[in-house]
Protein backbone atom coordinates (compact mmCIF):
# COMPACT_ATOMS: atom_id res chain seq x y z
CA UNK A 1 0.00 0.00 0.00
CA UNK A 2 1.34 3.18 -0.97
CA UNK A 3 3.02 5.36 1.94
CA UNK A 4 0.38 8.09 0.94
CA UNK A 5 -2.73 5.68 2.41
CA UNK A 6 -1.40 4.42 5.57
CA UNK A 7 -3.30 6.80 7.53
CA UNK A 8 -6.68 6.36 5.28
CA UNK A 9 -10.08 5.33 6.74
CA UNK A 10 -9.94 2.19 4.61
CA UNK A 11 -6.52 1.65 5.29
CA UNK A 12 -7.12 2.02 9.10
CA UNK A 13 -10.39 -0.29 8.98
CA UNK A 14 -9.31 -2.99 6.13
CA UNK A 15 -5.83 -3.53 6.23
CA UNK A 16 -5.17 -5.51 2.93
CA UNK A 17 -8.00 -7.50 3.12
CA UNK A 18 -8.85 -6.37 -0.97
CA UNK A 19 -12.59 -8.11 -1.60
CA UNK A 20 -13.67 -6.04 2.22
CA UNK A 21 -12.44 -3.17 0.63
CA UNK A 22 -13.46 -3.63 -3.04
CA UNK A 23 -17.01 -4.38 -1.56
CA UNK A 24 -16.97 -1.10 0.60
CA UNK A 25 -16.09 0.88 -2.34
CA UNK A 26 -19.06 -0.35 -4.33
CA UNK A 27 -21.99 -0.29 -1.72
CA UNK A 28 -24.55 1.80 -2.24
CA UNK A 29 -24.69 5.28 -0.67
CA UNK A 30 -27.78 5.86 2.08
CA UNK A 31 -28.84 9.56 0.80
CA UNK A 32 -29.70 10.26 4.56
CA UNK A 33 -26.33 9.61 6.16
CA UNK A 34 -24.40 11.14 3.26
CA UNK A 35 -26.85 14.47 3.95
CA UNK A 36 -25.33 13.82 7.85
CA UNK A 37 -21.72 13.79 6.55
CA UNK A 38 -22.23 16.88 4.97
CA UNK A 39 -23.74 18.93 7.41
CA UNK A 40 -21.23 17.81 9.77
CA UNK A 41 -18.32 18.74 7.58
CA UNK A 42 -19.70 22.02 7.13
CA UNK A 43 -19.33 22.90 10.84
CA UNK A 44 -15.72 21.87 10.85
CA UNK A 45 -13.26 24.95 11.04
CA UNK A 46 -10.84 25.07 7.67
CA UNK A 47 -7.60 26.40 8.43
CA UNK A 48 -7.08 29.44 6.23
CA UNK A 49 -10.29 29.98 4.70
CA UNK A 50 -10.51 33.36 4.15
CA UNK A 51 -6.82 33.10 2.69
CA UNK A 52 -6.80 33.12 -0.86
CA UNK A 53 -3.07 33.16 -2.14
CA UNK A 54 -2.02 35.33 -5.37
CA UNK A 55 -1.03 32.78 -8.02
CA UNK A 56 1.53 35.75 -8.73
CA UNK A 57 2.69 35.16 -5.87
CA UNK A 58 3.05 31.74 -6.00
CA UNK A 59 5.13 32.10 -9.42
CA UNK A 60 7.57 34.10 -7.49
CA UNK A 61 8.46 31.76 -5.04
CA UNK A 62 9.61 29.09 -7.92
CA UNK A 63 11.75 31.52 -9.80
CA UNK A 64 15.43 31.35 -9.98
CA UNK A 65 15.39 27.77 -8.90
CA UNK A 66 19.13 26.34 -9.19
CA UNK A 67 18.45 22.78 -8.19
CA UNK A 68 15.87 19.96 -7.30
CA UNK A 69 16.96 20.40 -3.01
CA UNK A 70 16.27 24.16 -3.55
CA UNK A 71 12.78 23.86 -5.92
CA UNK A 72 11.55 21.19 -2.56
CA UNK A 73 12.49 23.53 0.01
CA UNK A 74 10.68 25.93 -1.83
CA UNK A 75 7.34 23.33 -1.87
CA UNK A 76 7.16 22.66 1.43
CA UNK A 77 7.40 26.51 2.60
CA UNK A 78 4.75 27.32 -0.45
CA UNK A 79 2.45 24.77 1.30
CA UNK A 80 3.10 26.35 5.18
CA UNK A 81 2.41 29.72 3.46
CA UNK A 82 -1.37 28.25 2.51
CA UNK A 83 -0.46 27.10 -1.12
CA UNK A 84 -2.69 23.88 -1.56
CA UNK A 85 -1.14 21.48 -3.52
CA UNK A 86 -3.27 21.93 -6.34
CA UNK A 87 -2.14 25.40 -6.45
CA UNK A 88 1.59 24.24 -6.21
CA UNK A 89 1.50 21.62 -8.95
């Protein structure tokens, strides 16, 4: 399992078992509960919300790049700074 999912719901609650997971992936969705998940999500506090970075900005902080060390240094402080990964790739 890649590095990326170790911390995923399914990860967490499946391990490797593959049909558990293939079958979770294909139930059907109770409308109810999903309308639950929602509402709860939208009372959740997002860090940054009302930050919207310049993409301007963004360009800056990748100029004059002289090597791969430098351009990932550069990523991670982009992504403190509020950058969303999106935004970064």
């Amino acid at each position: 399992m890649p590095q990326c999912l170790k911390n995923s719901y399914i990860a967490q609650n499946y391990n490797d078992d593959k049909e558990a997971i293939e079958i979770f992936l294909n139930s059907a969705i109770d409308s109810s509960v999903l309308q639950q998940l929602k509402r709860g999500a939208s009372l959740v506090e997002a860090p940054n919300i009302d930050k919207r970075p310049k993409e301007e900005d963004l360009k800056a902080i990748f100029e004059n790049i002289t090597d791969i060390k430098e351009r990932n240094s550069r990523i991670v402080q982009a992504y403190k700074d509020g950058y969303s990964q999106h935004m970064i790739a």
